[in-house]
Protein backbone atom coordinates (compact mmCIF):
# COMPACT_ATOMS: atom_id res chain seq x y z
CA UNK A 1 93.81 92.57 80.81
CA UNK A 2 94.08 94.77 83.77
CA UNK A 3 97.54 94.01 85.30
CA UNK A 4 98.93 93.17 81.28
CA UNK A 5 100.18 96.57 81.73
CA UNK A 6 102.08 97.40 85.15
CA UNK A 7 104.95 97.84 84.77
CA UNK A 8 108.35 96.73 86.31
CA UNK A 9 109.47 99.06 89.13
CA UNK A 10 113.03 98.44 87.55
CA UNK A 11 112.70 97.76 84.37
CA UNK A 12 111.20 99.48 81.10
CA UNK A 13 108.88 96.42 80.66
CA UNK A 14 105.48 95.73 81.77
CA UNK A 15 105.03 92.32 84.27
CA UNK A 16 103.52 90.31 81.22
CA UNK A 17 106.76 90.85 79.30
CA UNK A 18 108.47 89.50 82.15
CA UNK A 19 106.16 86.78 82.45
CA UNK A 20 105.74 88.01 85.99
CA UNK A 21 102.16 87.66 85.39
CA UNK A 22 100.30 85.47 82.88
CA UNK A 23 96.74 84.84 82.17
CA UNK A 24 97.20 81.33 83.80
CA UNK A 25 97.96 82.68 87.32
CA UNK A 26 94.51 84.82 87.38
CA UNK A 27 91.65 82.79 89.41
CA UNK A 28 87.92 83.80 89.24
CA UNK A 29 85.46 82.52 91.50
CA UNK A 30 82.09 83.71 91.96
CA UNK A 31 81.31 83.98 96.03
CA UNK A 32 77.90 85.56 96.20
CA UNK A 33 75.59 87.25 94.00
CA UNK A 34 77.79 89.74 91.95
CA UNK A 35 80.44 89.11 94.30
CA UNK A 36 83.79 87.47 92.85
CA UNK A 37 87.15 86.11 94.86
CA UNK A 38 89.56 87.18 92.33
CA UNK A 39 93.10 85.21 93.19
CA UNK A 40 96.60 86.29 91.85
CA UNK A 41 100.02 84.31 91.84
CA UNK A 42 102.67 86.24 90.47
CA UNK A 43 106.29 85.20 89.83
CA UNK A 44 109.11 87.04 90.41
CA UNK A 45 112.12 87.25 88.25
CA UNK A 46 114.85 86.21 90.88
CA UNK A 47 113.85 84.37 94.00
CA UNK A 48 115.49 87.13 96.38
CA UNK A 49 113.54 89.64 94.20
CA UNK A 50 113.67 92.59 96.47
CA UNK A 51 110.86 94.58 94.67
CA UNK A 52 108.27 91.83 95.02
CA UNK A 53 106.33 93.17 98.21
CA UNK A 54 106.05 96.27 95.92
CA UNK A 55 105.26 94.28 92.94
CA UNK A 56 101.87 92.55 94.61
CA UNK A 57 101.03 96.62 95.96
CA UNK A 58 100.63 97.09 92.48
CA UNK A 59 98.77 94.36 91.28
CA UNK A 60 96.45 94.98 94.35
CA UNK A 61 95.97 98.71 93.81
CA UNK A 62 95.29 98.77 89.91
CA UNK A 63 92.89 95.84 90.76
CA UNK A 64 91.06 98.00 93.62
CA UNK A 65 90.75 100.53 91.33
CA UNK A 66 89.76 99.00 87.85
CA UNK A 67 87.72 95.88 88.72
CA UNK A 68 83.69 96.74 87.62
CA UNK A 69 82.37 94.21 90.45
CA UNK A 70 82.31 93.50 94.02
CA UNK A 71 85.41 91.33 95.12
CA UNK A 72 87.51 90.01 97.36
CA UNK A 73 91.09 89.94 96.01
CA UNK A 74 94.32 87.38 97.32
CA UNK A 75 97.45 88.15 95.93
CA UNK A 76 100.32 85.33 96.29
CA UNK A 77 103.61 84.74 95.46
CA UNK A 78 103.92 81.78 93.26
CA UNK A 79 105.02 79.10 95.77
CA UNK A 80 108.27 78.07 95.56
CA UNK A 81 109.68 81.35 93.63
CA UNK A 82 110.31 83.36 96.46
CA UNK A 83 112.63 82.86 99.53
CA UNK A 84 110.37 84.92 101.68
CA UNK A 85 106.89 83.97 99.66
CA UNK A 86 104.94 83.83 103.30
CA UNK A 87 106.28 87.05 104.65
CA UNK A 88 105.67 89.29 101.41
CA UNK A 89 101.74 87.22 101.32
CA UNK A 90 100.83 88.37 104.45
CA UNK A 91 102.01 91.82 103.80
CA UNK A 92 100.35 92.23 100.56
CA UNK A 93 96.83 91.18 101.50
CA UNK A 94 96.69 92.90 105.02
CA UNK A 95 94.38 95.94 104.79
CA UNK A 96 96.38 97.77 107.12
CA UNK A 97 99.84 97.29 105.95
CA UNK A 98 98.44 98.62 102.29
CA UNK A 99 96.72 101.48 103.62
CA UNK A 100 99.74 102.27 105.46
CA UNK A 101 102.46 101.40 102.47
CA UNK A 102 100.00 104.02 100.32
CA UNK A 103 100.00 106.76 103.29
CA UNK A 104 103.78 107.02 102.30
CA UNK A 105 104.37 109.81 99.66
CA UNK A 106 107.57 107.92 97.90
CA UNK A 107 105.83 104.36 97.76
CA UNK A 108 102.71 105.88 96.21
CA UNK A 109 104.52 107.49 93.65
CA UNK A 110 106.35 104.75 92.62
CA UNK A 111 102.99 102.83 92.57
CA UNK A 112 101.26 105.92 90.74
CA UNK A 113 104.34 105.45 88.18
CA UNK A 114 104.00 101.43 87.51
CA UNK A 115 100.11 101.02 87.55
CA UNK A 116 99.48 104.32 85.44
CA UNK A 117 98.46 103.46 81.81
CA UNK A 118 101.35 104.51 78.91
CA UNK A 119 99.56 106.88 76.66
């Protein structure tokens, strides 16, 4: 219910319109006491999607913010969909490259823009 609602960074929909994101690609595991791996495979619209490094910022940054538990969180591209799938998975679950990708005023906006809720 969380990431139902980002939306595109292109289009007017949200990713579960675009089927970008469906209940069958969230994983829960429990890891500790009330500690959870929470695992996300999204699936871009194109395979040369350029916006899908972007696209798994936003899934990761609503999910920092909203989740009510302890977690870890791995966000993939759904193998096979992408041409670059292992390049744009190590960029979207390194610490570092998110904290920097956020530090930039443009990106966050844009971020701000597809993970606020529509009132």
């Amino acid at each position: 219910d969380i990431i139902r609602t980002i939306r595109d960074p292109e289009k007017p929909n949200t990713l579960e319109e675009l089927e970008v994101v469906t209940e069958n690609c969230v994983e829960v595991q429990e890891i500790g006491e009330d500690e959870y791996l929470v695992i996300i495979r999204f699936t871009p619209t194109v395979p040369h999607c350029s916006l899908a490094t972007l696209i798994g910022l936003c899934l990761r940054i609503k999910l920092q913010r909203c989740l009510p538990f302890r977690h870890k969180l791995e966000i993939y591209i759904s193998e096979g969909t992408h041409s670059t799938e292992e390049d744009i998975n190590k960029q979207i679950n390194d610490k570092e490259r998110v904290a920097a990708a956020m530090e930039n005023p443009n990106l966050r906006e844009i971020v701000e823009q597809c993970v606020t809720e529509p009132d």
